[in-house]
C-alpha atoms as a PDB file:
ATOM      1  CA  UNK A   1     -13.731   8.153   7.699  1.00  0.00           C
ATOM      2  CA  UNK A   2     -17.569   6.602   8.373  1.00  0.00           C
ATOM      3  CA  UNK A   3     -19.887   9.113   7.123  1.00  0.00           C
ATOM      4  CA  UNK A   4     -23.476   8.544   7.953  1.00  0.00           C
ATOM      5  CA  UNK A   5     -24.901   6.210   6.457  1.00  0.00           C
ATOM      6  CA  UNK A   6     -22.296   3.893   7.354  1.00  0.00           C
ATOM      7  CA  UNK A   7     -20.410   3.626   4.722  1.00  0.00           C
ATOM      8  CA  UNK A   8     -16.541   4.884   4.336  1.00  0.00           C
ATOM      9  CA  UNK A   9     -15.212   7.492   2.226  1.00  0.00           C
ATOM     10  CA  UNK A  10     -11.284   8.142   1.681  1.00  0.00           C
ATOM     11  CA  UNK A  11      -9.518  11.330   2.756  1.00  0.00           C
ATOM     12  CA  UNK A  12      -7.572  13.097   0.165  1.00  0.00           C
ATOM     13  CA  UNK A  13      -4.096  11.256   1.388  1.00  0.00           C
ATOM     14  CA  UNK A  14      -6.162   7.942   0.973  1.00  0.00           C
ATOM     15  CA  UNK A  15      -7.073   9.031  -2.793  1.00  0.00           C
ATOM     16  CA  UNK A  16      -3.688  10.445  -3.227  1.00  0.00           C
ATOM     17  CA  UNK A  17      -1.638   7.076  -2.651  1.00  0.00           C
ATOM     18  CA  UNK A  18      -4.741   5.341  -4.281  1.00  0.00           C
ATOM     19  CA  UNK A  19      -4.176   8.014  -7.382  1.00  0.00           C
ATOM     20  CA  UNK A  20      -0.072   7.097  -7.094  1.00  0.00           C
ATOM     21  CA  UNK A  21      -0.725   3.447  -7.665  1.00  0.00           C
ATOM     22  CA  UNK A  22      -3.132   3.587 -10.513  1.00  0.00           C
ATOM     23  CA  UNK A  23      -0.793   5.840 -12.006  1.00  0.00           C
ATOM     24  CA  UNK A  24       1.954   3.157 -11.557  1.00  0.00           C
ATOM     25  CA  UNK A  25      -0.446  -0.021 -13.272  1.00  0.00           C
ATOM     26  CA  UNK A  26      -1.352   2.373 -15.807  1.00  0.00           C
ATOM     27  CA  UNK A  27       1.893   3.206 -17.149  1.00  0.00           C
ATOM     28  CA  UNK A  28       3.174  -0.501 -17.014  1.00  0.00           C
ATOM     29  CA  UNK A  29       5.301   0.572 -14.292  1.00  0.00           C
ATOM     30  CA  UNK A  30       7.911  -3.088 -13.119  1.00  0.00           C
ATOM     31  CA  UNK A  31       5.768  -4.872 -10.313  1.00  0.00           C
ATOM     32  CA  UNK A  32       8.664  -4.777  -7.705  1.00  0.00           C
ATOM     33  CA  UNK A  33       8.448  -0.973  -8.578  1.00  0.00           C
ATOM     34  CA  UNK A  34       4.701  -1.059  -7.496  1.00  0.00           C
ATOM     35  CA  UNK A  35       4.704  -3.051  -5.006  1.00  0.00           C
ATOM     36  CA  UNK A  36       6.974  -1.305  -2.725  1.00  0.00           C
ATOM     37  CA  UNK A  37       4.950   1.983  -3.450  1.00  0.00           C
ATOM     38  CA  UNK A  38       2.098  -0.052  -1.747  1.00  0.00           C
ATOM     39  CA  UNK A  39       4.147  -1.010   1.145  1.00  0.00           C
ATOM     40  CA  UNK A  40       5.070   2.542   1.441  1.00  0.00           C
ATOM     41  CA  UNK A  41       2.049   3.979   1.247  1.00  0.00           C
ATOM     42  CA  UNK A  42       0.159   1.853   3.893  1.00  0.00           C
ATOM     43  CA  UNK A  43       3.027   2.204   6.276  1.00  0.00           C
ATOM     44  CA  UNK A  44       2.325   6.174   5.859  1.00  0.00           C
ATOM     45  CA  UNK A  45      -1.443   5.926   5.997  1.00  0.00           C
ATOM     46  CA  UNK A  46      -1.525   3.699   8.686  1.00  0.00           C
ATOM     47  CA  UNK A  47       1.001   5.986  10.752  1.00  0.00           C
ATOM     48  CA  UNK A  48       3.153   3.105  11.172  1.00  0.00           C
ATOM     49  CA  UNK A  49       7.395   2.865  11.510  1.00  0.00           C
ATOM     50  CA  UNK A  50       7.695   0.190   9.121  1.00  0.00           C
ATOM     51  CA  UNK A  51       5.768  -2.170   6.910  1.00  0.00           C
ATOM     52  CA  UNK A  52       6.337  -5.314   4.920  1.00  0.00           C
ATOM     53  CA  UNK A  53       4.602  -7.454   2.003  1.00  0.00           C
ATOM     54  CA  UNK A  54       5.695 -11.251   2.793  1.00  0.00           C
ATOM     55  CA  UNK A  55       4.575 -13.869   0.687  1.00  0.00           C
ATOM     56  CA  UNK A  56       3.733 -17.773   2.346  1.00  0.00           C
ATOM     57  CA  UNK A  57       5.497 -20.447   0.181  1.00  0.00           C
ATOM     58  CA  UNK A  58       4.921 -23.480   2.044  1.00  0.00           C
ATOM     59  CA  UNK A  59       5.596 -22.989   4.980  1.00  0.00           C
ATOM     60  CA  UNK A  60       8.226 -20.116   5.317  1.00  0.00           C
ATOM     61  CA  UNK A  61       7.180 -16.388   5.347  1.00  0.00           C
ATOM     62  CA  UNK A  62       9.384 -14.554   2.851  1.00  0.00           C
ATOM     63  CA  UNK A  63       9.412 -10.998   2.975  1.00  0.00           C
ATOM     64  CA  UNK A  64       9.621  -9.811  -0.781  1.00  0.00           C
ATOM     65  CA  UNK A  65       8.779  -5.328   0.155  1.00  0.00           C
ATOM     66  CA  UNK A  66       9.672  -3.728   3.297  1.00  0.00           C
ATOM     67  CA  UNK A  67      10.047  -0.065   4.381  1.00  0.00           C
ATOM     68  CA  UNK A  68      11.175   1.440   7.703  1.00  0.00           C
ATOM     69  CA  UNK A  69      10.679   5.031   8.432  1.00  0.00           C
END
């Protein structure tokens, strides 16, 4: 959301998966474990069917986090 002056502020789902994540670093959670909640969470924000996380090695695209709703 833009609020006035121009800036953004986050709606409570946005502070709710932000809140789920720092949660997750905080308690040492595995990083594949974490990662994935990311993917999730941006694929719900965003409204979209799926997401992914890919990471460039060279120059293939592997895709290490995907979800599909």
């Amino acid at each position: 959301m833009i609020v006035q002056d121009g800036t953004q502020s986050l709606d409570a789902e946005e502070l709710r998966a932000l809140l789920s994540v720092s949660d997750a670093l905080g308690a040492g959670k595995p990083l594949d474990e974490i990662l994935l909640s990311v993917v999730a969470h941006a694929a719900r924000l965003c409204s979209a069917d799926q997401a992914a996380l890919a990471l460039l090695k060279g120059d293939k695209l592997l895709f290490l986090y995907q979800v599909g709703y």
